[in-house]
N, C-alpha and C. Protein backbone atom coordinates (compact mmCIF):
# COMPACT_ATOMS: atom_id res chain seq x y z
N UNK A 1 110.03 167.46 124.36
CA UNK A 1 111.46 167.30 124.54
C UNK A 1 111.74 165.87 124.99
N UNK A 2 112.97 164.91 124.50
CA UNK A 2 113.29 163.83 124.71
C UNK A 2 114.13 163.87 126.14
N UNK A 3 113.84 162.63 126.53
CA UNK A 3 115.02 162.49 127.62
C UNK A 3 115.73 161.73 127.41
N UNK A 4 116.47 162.58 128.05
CA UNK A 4 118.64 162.17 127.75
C UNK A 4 119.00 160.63 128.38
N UNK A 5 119.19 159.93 127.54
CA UNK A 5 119.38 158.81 127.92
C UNK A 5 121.02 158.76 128.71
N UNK A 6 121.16 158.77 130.17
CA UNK A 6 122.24 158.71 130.37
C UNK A 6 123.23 157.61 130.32
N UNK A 7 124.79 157.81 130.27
CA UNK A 7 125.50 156.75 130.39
C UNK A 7 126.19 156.45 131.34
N UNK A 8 127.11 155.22 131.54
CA UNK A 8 127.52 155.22 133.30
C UNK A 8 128.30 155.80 133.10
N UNK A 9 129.16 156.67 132.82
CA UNK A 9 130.13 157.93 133.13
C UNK A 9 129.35 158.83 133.58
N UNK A 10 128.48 158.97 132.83
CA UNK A 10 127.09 160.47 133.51
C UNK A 10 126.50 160.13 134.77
N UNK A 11 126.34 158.82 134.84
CA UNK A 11 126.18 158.28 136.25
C UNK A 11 127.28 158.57 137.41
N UNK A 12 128.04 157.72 136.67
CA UNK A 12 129.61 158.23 137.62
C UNK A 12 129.41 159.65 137.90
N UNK A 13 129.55 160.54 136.93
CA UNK A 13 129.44 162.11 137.68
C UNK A 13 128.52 162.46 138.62
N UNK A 14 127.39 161.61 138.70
CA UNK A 14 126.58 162.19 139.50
C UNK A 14 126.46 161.02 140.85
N UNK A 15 127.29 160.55 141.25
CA UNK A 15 127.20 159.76 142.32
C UNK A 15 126.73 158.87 142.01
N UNK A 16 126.02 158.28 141.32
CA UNK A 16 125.18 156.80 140.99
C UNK A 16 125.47 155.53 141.19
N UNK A 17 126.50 156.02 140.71
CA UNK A 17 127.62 154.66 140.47
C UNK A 17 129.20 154.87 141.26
N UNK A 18 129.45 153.94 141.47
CA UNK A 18 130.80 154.18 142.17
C UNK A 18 132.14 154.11 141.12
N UNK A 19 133.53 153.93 141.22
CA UNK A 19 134.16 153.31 140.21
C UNK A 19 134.62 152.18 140.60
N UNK A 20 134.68 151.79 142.17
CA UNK A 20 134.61 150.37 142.43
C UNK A 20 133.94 149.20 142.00
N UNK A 21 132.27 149.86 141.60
CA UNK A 21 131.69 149.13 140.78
C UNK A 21 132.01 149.32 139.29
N UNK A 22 132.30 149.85 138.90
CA UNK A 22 132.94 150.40 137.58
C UNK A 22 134.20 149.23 136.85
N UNK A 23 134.74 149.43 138.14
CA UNK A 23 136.05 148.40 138.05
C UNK A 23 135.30 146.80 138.00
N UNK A 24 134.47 146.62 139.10
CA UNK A 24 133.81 145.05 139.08
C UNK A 24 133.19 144.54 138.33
N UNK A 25 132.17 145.52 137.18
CA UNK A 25 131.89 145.00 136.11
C UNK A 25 132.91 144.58 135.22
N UNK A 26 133.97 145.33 135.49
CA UNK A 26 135.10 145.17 134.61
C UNK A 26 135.65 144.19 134.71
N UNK A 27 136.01 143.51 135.84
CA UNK A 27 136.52 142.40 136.59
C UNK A 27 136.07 141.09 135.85
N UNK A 28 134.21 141.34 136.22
CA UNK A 28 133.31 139.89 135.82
C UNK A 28 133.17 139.66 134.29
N UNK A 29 133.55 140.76 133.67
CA UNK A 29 133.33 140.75 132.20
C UNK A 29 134.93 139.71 131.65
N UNK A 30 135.87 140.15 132.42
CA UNK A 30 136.99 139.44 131.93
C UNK A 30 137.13 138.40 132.19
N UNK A 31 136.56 137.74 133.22
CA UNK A 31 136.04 136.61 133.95
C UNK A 31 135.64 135.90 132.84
N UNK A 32 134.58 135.71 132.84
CA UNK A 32 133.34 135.47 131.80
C UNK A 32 133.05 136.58 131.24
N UNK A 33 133.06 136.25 129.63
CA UNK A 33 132.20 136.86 128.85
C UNK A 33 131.02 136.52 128.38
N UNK A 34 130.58 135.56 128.93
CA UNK A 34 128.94 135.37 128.99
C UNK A 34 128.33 135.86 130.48
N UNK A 35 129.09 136.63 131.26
CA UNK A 35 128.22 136.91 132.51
C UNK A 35 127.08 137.78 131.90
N UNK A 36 125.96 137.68 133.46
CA UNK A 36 125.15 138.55 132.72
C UNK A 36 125.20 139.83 133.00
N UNK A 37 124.43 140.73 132.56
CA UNK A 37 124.81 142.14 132.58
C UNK A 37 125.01 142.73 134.53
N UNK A 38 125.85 143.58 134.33
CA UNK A 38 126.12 143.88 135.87
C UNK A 38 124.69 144.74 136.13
N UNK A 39 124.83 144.35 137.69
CA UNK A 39 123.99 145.26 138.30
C UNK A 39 124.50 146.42 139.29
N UNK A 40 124.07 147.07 139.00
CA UNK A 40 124.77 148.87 140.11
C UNK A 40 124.11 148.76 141.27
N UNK A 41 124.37 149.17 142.01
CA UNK A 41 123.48 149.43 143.48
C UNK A 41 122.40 150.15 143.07
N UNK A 42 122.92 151.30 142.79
CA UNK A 42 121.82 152.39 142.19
C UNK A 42 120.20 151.77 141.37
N UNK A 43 120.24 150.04 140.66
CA UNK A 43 119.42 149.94 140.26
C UNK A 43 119.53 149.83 138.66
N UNK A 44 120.54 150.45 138.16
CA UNK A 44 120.62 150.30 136.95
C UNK A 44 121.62 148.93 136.69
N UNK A 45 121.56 148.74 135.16
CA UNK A 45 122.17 147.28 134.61
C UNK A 45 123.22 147.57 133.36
N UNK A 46 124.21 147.18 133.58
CA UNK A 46 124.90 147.29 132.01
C UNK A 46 125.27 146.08 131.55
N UNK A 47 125.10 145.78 130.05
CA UNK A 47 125.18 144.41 129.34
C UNK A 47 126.80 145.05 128.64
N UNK A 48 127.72 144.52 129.51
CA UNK A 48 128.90 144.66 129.05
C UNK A 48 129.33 144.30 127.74
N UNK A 49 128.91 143.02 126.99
CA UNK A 49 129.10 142.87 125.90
C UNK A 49 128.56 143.38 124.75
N UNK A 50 126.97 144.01 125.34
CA UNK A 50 126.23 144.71 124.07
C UNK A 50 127.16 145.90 124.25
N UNK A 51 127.71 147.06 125.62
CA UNK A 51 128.60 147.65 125.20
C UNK A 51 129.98 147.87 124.59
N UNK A 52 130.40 146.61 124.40
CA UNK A 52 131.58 146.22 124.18
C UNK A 52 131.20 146.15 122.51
N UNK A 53 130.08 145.83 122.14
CA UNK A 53 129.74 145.71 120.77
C UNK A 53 129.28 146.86 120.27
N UNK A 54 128.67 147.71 120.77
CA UNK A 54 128.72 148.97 120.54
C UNK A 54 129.78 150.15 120.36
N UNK A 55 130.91 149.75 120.83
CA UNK A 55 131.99 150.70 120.55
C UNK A 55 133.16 149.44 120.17
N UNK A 56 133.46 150.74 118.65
CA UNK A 56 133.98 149.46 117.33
C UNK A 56 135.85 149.95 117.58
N UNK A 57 136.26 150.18 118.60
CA UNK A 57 137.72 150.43 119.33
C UNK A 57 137.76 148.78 119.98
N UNK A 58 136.92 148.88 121.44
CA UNK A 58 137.19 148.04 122.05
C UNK A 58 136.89 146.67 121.09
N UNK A 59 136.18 146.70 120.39
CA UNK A 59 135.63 145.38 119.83
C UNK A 59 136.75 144.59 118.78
N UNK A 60 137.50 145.51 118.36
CA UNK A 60 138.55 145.56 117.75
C UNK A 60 139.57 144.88 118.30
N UNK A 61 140.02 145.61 119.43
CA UNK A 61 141.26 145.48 120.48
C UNK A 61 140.93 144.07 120.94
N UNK A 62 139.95 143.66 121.56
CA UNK A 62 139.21 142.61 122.12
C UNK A 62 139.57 141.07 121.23
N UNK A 63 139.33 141.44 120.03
CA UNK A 63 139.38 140.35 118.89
C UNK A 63 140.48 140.04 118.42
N UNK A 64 142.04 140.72 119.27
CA UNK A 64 142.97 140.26 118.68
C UNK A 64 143.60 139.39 120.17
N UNK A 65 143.82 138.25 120.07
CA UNK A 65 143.97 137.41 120.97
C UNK A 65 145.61 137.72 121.32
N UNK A 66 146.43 139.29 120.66
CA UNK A 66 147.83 139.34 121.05
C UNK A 66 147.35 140.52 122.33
N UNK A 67 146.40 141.08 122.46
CA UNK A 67 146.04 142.26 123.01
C UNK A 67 146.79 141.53 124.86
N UNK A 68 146.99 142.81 125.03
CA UNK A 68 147.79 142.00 126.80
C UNK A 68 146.69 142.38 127.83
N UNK A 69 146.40 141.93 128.95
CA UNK A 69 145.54 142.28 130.00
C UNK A 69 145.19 143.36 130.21
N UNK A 70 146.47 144.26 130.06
CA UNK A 70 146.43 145.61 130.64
C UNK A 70 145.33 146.04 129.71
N UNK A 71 145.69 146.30 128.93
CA UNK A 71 144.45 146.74 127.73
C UNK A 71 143.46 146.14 127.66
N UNK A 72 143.53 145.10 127.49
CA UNK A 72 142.00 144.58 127.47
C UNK A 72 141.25 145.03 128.83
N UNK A 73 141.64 145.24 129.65
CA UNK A 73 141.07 145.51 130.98
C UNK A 73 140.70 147.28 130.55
N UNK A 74 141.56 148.05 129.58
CA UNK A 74 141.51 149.70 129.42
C UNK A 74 140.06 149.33 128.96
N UNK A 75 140.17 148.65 127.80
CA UNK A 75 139.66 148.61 126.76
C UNK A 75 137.93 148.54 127.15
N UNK A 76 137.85 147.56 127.65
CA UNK A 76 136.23 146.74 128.63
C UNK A 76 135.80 148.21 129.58
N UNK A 77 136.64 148.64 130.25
CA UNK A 77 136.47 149.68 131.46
C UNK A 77 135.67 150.85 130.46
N UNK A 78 136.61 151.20 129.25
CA UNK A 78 136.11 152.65 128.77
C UNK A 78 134.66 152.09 128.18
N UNK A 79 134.36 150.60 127.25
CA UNK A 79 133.23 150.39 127.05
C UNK A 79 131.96 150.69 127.81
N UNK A 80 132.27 149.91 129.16
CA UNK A 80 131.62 149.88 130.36
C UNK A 80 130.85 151.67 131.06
N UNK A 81 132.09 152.17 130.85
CA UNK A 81 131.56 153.95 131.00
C UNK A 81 130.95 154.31 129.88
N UNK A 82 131.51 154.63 128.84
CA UNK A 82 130.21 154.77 127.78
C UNK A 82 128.50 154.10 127.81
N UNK A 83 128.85 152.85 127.66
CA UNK A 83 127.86 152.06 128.02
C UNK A 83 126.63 152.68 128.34
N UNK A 84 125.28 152.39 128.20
CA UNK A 84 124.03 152.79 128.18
C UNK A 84 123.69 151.87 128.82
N UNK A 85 122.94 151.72 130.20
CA UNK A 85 122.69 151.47 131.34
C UNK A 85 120.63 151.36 131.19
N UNK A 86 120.41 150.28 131.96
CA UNK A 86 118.82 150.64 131.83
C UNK A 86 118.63 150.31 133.13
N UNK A 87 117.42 151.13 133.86
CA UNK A 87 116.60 151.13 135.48
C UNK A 87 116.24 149.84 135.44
N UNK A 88 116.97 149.05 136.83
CA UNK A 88 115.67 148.37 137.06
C UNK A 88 116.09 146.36 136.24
């Protein structure tokens, strides 16, 4: 049997992650989009932009330079929870 590769929402459910940090990756990503991938307390890492490239919504929304903050900020956040996270 494989193991379930979790994501930071699955994290989020299980305490792992906070959404304060949730929000701060979100923060540094809009900041810079060359930051490097966030780090969680918990230990795990998310490469905001490989998730941001991985889901073809935000990547979309992202690439139109009329998109307003508000959204782009939706947009990065829901990436960020989907997002696939690695230990370490």
């Amino acid at each position: 049997m494989t193991k379930e590769i979790p994501s930071v929402g699955d994290l989020r459910r299980k305490s792992e992650v906070t959404d304060d940090e949730i929000e701060a990756a979100t923060v540094a990503y809009l900041k810079d989009k060359n930051a490097e991938p966030f780090a969680f307390k918990s230990g795990h890492r998310v490469d905001v932009a490989k998730a941001i490239e991985m889901h073809p919504q935000a990547k979309k929304v992202l690439a139109d330079e009329a998109t307003t903050l508000s959204l782009r900020r939706t947009m990065v956040m829901t990436a960020v929870i989907m997002g696939f996270p690695v230990q370490g």
